[in-house]
PDB file of N, CA and C in Angstrom:
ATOM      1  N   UNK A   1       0.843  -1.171   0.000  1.00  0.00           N
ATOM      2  CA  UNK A   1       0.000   0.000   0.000  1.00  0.00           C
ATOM      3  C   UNK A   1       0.889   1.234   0.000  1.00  0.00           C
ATOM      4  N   UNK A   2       0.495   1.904  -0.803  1.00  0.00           N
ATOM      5  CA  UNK A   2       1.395   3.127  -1.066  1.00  0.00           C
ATOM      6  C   UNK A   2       0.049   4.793  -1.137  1.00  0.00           C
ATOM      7  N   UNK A   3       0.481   5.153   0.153  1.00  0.00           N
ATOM      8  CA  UNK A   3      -0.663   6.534  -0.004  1.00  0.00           C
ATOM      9  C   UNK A   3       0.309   7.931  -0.114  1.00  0.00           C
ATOM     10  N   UNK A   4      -0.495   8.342  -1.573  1.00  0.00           N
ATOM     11  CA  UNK A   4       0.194   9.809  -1.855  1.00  0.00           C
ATOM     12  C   UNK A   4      -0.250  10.825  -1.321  1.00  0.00           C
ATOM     13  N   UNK A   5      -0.066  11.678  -0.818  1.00  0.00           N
ATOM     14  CA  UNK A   5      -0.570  12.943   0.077  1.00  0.00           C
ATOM     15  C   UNK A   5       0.080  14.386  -1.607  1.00  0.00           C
ATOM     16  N   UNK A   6      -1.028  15.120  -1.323  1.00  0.00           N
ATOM     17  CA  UNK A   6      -0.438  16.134  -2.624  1.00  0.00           C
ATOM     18  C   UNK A   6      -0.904  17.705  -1.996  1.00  0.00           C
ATOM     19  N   UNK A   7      -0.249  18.184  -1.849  1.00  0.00           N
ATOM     20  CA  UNK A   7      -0.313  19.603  -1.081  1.00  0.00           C
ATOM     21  C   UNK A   7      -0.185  20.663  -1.817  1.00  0.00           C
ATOM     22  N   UNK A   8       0.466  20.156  -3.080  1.00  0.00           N
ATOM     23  CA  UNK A   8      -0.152  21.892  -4.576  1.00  0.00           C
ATOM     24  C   UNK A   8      -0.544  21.423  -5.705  1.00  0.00           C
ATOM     25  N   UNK A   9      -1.050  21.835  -6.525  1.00  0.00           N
ATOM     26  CA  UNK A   9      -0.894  21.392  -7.795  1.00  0.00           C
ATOM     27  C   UNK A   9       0.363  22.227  -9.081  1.00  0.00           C
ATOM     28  N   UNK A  10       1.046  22.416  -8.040  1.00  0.00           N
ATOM     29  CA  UNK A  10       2.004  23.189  -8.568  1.00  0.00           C
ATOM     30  C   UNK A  10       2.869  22.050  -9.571  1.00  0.00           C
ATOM     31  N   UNK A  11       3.506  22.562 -10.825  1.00  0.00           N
ATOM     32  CA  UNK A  11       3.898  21.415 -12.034  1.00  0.00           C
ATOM     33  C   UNK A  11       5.291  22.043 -12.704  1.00  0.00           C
ATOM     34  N   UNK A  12       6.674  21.103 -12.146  1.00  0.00           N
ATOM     35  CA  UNK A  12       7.660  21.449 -12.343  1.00  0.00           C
ATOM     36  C   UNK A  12       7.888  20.902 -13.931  1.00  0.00           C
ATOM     37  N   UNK A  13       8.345  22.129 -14.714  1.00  0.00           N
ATOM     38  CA  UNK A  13       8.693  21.484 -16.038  1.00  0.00           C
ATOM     39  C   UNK A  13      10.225  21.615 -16.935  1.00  0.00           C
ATOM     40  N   UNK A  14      10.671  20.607 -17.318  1.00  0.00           N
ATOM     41  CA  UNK A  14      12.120  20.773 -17.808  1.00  0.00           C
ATOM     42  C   UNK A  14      11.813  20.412 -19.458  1.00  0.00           C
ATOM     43  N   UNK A  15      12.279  21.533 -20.184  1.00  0.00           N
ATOM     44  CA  UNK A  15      12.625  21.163 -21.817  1.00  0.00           C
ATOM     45  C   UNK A  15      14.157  21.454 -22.598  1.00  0.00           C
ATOM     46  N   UNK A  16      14.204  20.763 -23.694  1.00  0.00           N
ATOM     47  CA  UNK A  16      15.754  21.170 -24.095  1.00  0.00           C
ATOM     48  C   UNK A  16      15.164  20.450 -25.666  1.00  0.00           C
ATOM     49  N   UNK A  17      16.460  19.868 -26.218  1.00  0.00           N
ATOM     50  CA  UNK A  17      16.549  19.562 -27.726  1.00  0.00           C
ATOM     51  C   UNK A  17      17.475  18.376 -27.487  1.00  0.00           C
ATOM     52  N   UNK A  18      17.153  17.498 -28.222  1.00  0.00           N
ATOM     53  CA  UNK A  18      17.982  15.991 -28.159  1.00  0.00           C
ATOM     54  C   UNK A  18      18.885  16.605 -29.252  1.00  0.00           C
ATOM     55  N   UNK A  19      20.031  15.152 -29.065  1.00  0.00           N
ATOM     56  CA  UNK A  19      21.115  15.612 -30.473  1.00  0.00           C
ATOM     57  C   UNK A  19      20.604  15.158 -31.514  1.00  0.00           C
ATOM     58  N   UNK A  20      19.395  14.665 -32.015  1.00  0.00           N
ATOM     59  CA  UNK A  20      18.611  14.716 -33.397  1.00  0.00           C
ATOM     60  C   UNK A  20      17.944  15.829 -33.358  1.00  0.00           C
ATOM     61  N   UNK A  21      17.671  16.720 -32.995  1.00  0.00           N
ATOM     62  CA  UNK A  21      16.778  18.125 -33.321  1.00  0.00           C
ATOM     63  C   UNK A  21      15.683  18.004 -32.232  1.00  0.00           C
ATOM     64  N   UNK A  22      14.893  16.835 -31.739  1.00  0.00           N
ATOM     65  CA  UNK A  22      13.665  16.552 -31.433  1.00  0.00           C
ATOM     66  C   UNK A  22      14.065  17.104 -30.238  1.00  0.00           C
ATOM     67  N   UNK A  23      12.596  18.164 -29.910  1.00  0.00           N
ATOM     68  CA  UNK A  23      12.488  18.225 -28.556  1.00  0.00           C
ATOM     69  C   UNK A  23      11.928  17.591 -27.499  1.00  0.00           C
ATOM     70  N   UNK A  24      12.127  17.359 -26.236  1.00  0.00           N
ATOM     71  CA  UNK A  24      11.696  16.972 -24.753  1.00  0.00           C
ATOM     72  C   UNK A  24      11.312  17.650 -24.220  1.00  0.00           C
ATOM     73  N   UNK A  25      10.086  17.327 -22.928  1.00  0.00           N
ATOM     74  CA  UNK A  25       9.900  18.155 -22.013  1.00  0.00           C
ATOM     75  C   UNK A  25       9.494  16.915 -21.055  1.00  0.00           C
ATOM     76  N   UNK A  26       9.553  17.013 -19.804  1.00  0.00           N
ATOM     77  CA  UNK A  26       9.879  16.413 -18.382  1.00  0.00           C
ATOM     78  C   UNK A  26       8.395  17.556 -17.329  1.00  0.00           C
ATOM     79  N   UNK A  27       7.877  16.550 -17.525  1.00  0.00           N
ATOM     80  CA  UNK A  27       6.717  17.358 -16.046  1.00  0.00           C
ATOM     81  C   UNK A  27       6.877  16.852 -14.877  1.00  0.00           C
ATOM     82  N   UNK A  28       7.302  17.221 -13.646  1.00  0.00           N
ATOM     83  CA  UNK A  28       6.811  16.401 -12.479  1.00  0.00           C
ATOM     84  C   UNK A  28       5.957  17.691 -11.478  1.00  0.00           C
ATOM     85  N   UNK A  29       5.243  16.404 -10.351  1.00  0.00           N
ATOM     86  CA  UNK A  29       4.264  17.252  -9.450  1.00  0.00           C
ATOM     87  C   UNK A  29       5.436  16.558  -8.391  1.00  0.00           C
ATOM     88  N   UNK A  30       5.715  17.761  -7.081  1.00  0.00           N
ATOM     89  CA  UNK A  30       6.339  17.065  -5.962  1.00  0.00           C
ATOM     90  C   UNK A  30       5.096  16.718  -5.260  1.00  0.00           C
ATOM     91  N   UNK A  31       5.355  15.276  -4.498  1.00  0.00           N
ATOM     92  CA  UNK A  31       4.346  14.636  -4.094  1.00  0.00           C
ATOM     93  C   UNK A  31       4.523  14.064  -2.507  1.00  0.00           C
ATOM     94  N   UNK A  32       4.453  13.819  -1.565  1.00  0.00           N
ATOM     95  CA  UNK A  32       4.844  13.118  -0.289  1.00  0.00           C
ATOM     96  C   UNK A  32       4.201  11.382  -1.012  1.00  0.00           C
ATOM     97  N   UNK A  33       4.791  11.219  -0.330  1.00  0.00           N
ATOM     98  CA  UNK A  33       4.514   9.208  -0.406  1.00  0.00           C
ATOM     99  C   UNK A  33       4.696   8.903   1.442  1.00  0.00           C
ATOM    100  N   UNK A  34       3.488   8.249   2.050  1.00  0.00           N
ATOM    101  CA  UNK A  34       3.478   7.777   3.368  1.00  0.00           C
ATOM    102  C   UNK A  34       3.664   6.369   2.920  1.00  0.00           C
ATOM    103  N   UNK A  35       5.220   5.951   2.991  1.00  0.00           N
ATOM    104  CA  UNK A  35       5.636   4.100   2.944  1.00  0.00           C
ATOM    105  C   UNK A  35       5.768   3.513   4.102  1.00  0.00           C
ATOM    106  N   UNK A  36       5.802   2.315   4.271  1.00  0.00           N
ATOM    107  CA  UNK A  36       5.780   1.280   5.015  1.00  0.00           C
ATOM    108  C   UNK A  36       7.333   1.337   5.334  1.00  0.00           C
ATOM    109  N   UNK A  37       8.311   0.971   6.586  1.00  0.00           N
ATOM    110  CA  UNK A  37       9.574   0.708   6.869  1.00  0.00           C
ATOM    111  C   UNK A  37       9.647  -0.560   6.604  1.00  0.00           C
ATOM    112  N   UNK A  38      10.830  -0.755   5.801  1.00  0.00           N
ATOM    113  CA  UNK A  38      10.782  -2.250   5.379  1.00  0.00           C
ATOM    114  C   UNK A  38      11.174  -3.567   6.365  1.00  0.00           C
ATOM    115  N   UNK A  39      11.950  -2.812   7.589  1.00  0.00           N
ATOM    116  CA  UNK A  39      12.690  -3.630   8.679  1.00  0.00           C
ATOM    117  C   UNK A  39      11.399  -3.731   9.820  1.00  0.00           C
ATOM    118  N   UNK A  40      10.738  -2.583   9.773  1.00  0.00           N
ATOM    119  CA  UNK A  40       9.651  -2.919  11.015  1.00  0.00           C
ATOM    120  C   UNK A  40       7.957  -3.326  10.630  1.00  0.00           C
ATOM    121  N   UNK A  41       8.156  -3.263   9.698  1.00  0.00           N
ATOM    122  CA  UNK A  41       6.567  -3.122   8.947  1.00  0.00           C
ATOM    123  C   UNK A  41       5.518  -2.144   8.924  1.00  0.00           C
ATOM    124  N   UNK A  42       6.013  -1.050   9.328  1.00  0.00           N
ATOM    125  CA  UNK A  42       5.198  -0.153  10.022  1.00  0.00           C
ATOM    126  C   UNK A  42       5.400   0.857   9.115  1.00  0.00           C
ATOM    127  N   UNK A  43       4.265   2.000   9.569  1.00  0.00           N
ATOM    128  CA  UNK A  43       4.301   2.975   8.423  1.00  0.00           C
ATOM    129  C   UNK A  43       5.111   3.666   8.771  1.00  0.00           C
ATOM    130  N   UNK A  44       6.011   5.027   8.216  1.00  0.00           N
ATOM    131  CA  UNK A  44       7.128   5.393   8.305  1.00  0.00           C
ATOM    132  C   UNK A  44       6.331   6.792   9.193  1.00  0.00           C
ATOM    133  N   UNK A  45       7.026   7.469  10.221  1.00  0.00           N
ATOM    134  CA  UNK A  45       6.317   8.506  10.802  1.00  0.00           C
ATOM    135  C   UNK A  45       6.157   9.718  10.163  1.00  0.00           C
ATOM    136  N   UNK A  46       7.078   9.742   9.122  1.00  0.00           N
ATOM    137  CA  UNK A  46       7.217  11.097   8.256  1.00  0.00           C
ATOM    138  C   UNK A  46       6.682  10.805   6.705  1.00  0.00           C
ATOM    139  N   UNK A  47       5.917  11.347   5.676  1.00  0.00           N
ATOM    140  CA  UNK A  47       5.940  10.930   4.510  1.00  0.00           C
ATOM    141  C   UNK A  47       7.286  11.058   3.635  1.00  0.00           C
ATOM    142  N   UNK A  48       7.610  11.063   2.558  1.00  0.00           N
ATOM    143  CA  UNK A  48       9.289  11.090   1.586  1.00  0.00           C
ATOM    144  C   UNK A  48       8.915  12.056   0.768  1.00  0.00           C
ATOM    145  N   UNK A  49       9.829  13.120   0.495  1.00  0.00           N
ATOM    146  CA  UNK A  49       9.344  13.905  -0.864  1.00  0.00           C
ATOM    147  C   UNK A  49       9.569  12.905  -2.033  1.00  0.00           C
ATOM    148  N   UNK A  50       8.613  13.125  -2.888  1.00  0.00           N
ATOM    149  CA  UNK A  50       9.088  12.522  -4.314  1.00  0.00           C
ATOM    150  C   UNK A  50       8.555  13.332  -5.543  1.00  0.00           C
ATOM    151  N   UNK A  51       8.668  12.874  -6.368  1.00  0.00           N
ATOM    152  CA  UNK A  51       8.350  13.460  -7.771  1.00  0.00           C
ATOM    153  C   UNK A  51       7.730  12.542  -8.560  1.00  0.00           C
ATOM    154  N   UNK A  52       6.609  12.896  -8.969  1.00  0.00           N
ATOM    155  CA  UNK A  52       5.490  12.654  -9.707  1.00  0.00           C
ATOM    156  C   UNK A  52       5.659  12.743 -11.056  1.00  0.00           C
ATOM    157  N   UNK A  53       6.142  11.904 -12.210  1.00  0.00           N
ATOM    158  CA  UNK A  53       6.125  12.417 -13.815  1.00  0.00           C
ATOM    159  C   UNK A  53       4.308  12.655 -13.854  1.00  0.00           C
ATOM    160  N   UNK A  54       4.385  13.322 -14.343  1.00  0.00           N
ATOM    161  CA  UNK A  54       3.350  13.471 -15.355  1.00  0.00           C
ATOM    162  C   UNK A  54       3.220  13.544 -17.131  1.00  0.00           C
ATOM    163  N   UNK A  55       2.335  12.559 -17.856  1.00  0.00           N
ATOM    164  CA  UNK A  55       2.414  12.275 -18.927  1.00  0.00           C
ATOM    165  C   UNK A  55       2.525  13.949 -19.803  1.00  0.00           C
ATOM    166  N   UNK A  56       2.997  14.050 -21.139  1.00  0.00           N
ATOM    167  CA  UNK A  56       3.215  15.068 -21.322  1.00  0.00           C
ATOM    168  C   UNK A  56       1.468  16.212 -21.325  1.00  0.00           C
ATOM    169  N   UNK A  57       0.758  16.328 -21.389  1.00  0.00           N
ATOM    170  CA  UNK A  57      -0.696  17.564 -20.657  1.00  0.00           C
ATOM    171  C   UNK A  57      -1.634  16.975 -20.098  1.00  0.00           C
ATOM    172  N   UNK A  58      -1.169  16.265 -19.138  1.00  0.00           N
ATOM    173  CA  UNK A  58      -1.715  15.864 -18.160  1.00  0.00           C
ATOM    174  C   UNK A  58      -1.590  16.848 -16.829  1.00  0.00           C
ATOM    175  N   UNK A  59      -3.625  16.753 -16.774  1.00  0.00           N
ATOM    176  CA  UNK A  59      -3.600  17.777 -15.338  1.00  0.00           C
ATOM    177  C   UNK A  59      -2.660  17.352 -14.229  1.00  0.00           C
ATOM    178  N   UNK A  60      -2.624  18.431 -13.545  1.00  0.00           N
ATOM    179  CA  UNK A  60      -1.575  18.052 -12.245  1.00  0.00           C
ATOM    180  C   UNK A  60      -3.172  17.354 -11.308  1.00  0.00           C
ATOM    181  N   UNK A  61      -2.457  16.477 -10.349  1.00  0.00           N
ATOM    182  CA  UNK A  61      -3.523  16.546  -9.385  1.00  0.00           C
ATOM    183  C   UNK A  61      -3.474  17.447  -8.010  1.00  0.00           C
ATOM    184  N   UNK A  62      -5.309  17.665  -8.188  1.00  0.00           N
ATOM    185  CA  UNK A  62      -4.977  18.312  -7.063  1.00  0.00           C
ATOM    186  C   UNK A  62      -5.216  17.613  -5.280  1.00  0.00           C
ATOM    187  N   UNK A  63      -4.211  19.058  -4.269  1.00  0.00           N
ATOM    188  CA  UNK A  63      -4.510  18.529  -2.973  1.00  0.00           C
ATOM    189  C   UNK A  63      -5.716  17.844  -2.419  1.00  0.00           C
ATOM    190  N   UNK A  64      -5.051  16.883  -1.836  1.00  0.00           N
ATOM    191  CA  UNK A  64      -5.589  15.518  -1.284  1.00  0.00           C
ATOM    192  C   UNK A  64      -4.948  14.594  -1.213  1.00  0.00           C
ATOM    193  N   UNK A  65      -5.376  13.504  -0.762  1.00  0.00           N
ATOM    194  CA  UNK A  65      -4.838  11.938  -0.999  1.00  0.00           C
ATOM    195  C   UNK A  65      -5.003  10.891  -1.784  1.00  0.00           C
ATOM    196  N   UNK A  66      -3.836  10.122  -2.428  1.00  0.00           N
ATOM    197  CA  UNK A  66      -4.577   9.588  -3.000  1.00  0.00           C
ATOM    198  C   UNK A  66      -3.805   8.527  -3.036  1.00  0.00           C
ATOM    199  N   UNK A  67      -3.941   7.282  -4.276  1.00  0.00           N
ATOM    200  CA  UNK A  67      -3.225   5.591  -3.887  1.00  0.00           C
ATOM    201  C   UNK A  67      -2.782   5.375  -4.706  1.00  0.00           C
ATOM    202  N   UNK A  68      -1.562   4.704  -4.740  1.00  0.00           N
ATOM    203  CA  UNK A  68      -1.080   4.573  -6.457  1.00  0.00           C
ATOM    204  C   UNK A  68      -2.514   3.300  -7.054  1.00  0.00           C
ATOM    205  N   UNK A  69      -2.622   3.732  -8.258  1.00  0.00           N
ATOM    206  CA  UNK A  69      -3.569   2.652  -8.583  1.00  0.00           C
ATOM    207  C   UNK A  69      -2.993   1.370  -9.143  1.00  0.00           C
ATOM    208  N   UNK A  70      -3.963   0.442  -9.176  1.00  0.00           N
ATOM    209  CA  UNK A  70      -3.299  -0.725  -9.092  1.00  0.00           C
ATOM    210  C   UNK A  70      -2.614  -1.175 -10.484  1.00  0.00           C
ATOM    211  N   UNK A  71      -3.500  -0.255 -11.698  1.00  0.00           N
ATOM    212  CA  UNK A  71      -2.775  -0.289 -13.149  1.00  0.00           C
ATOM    213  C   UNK A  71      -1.974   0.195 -13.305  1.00  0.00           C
ATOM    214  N   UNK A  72      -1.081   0.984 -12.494  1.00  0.00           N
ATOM    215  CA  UNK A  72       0.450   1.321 -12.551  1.00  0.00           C
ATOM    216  C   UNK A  72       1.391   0.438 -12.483  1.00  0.00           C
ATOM    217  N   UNK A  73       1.357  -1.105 -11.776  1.00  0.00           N
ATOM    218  CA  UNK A  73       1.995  -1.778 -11.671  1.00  0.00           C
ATOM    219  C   UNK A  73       1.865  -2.780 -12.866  1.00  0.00           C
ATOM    220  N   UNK A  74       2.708  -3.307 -13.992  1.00  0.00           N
ATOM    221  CA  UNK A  74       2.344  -3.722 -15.454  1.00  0.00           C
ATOM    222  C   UNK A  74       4.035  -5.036 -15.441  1.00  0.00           C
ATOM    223  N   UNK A  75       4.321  -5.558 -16.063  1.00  0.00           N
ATOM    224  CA  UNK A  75       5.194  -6.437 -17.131  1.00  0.00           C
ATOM    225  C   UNK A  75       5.885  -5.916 -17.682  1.00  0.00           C
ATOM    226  N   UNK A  76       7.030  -5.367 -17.787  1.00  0.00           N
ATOM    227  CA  UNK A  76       7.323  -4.374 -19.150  1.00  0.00           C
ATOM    228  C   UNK A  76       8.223  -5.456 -20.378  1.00  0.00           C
ATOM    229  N   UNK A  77       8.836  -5.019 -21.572  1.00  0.00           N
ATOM    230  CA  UNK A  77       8.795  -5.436 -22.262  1.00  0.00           C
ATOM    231  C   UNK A  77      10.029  -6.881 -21.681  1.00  0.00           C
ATOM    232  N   UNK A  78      10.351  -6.667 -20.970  1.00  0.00           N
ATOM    233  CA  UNK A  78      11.562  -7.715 -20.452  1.00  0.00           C
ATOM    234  C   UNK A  78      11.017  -8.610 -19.669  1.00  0.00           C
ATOM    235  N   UNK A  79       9.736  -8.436 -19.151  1.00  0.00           N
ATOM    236  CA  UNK A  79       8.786  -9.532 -18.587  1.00  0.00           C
ATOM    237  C   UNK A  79       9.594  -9.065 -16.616  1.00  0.00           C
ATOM    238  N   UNK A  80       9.757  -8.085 -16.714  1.00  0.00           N
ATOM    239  CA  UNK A  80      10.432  -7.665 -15.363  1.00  0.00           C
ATOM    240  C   UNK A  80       8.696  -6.627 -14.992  1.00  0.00           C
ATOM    241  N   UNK A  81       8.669  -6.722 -13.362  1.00  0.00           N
ATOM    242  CA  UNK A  81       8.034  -5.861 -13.075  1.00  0.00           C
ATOM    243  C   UNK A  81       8.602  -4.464 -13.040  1.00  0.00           C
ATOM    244  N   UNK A  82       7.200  -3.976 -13.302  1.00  0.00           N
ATOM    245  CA  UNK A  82       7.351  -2.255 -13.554  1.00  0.00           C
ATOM    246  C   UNK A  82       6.252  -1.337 -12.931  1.00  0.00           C
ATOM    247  N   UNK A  83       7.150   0.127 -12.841  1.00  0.00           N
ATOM    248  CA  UNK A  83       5.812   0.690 -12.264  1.00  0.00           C
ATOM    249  C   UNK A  83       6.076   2.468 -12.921  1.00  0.00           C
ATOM    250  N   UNK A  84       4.747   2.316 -13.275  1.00  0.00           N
ATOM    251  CA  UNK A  84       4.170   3.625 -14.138  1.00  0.00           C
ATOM    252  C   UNK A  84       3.137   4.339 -13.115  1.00  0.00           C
ATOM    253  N   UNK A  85       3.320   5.651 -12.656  1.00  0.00           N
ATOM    254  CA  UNK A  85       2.637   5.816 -10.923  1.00  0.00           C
ATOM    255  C   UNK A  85       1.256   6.996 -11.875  1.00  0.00           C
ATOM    256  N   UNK A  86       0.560   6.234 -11.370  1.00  0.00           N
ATOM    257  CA  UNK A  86      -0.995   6.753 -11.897  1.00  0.00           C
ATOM    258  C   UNK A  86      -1.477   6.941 -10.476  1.00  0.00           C
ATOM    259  N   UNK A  87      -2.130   8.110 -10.018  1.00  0.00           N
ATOM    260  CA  UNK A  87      -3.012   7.629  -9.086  1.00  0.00           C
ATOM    261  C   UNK A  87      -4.282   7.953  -9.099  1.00  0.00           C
ATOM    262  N   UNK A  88      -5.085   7.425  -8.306  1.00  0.00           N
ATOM    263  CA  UNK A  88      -6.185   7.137  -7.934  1.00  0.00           C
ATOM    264  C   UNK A  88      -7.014   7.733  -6.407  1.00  0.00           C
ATOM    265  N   UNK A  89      -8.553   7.969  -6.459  1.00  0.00           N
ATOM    266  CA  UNK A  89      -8.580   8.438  -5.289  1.00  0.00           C
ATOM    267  C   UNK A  89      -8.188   7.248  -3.928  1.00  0.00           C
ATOM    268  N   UNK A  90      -8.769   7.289  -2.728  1.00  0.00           N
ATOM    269  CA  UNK A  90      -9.076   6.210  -2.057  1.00  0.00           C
ATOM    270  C   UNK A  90     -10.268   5.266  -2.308  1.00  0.00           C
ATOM    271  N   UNK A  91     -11.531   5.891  -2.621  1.00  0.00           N
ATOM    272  CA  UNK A  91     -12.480   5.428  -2.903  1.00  0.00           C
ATOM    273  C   UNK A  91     -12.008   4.248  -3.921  1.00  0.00           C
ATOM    274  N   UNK A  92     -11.737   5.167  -5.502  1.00  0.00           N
ATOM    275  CA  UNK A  92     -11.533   4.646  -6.609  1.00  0.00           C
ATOM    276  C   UNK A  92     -10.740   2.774  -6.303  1.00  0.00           C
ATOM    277  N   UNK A  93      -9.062   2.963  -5.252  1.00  0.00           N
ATOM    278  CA  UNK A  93      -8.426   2.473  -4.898  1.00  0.00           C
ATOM    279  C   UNK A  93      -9.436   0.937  -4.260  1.00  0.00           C
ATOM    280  N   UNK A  94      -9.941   1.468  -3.118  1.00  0.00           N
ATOM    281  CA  UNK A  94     -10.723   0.703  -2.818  1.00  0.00           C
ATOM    282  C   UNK A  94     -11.719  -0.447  -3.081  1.00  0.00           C
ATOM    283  N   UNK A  95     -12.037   0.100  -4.455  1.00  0.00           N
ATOM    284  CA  UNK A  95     -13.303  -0.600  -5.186  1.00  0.00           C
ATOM    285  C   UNK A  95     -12.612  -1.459  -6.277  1.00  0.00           C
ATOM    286  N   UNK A  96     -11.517  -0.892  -7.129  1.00  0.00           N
ATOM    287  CA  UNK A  96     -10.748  -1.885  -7.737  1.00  0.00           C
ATOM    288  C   UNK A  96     -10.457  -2.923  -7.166  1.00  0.00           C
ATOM    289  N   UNK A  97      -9.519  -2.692  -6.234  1.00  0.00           N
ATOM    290  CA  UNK A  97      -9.103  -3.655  -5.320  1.00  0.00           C
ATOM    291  C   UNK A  97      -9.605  -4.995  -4.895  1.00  0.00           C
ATOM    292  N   UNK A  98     -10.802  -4.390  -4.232  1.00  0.00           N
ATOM    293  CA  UNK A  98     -12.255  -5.644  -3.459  1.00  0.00           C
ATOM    294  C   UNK A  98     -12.461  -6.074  -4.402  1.00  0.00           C
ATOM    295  N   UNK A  99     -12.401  -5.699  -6.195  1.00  0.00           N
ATOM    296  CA  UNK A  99     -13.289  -6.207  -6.786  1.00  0.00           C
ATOM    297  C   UNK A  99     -12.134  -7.002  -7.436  1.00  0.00           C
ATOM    298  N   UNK A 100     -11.029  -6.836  -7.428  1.00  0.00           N
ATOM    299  CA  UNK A 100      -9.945  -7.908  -7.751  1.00  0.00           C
ATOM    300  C   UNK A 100      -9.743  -8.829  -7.086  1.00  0.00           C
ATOM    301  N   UNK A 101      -9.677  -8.565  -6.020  1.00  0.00           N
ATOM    302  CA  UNK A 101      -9.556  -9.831  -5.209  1.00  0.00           C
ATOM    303  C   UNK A 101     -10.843 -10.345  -4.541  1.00  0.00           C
ATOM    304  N   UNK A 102     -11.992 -10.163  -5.330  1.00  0.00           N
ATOM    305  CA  UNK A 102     -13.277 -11.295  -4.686  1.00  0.00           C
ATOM    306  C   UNK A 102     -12.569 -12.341  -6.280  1.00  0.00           C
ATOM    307  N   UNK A 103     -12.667 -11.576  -7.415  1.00  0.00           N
ATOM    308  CA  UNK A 103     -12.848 -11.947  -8.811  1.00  0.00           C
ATOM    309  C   UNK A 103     -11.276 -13.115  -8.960  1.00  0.00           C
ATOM    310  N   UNK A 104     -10.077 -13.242  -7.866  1.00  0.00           N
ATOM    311  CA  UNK A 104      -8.743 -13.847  -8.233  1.00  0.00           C
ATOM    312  C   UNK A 104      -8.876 -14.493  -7.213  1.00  0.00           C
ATOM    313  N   UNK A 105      -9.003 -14.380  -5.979  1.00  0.00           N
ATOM    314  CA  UNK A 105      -8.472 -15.295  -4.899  1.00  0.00           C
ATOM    315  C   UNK A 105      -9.718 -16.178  -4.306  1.00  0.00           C
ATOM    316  N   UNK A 106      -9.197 -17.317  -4.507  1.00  0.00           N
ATOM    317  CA  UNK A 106     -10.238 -18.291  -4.080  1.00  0.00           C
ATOM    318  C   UNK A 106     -10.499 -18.402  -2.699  1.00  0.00           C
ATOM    319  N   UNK A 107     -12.044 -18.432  -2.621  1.00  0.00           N
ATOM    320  CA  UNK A 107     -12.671 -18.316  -0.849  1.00  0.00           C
ATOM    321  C   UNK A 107     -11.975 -19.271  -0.024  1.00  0.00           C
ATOM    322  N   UNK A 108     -12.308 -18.990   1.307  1.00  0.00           N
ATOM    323  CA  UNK A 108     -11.933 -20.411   1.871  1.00  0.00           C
ATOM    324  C   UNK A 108     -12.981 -21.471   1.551  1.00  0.00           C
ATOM    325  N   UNK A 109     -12.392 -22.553   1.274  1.00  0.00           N
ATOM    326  CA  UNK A 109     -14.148 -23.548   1.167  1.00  0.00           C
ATOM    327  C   UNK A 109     -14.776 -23.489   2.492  1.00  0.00           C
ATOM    328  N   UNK A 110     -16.455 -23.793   2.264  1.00  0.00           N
ATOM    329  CA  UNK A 110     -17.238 -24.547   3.281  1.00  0.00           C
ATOM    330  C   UNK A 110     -16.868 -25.305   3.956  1.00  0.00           C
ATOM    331  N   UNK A 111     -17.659 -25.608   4.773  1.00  0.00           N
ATOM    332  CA  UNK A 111     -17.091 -27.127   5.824  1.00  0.00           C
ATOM    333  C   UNK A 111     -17.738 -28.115   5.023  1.00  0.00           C
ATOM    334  N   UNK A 112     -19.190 -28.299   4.184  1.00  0.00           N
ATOM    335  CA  UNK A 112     -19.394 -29.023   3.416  1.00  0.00           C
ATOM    336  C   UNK A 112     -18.258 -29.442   2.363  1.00  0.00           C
ATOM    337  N   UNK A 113     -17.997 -28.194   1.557  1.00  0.00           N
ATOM    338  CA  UNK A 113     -16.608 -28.393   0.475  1.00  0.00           C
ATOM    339  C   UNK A 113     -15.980 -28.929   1.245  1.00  0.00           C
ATOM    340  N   UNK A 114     -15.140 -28.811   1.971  1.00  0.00           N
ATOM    341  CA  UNK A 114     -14.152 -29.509   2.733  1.00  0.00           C
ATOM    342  C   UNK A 114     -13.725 -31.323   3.178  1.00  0.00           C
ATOM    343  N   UNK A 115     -15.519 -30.909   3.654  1.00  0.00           N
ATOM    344  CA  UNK A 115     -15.745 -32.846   3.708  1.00  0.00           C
ATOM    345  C   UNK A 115     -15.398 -33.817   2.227  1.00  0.00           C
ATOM    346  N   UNK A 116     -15.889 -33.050   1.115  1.00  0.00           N
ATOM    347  CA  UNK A 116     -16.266 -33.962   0.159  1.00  0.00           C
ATOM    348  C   UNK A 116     -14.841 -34.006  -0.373  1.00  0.00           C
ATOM    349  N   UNK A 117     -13.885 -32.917  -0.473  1.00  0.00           N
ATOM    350  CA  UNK A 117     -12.666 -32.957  -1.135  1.00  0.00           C
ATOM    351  C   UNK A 117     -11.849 -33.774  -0.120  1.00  0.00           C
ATOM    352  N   UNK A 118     -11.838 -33.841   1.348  1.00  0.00           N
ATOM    353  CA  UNK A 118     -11.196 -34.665   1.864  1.00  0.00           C
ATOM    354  C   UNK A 118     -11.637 -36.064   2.602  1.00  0.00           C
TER     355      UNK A 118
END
């Protein structure tokens, strides 16, 4: 679980010219991220500054909270995990989620099921 906290919608932007002619431009939103400590399990007491790309005119988001969504996390072409940070509200977060994991992870069986398989 990864919760983003966003306190401007303020949108840092960097452009220049590659050595073929073509130009770039670089958007990020600074963002807090509240992570988990990896040694204690616990949430960290302070959030982390980070930086947010944003796709090239894509709104900034605004203040509030929000979750990385779960389609940020993808395969990329090397079959390595990857992560492309989209987010999502809590709500939004929420409802994907429940509805992924009623739809992937199998219930516990019944005590009936149980009898007959064992």
């Amino acid at each position: 679980m990864l919760v983003i906290e966003v306190e401007r919608a303020d949108v840092q932007e960097r452009t220049g010219t590659r050595d073929n002619g073509q130009p770039w431009k670089i958007r990020n939103q600074v963002v807090y991220a509240h992570m988990f400590d990896a040694e204690s399990g616990q949430l960290k007491r302070y959030p982390t500054e980070v930086k947010l790309r944003l796709v090239d005119d894509a709104k900034p988001y605004q203040p509030g909270f929000y979750m990385l969504s779960p389609t940020s996390i993808f395969s990329d072409r090397y079959d390595a995990l990857a992560v492309d940070a989209h987010l999502v509200t809590v709500e939004e977060y929420m409802k994907a989620t429940a509805m992924a994991i009623s739809q992937r992870i199998p219930k516990e069986p019944t005590q009936a099921q149980a009898k007959v398989a064992g």
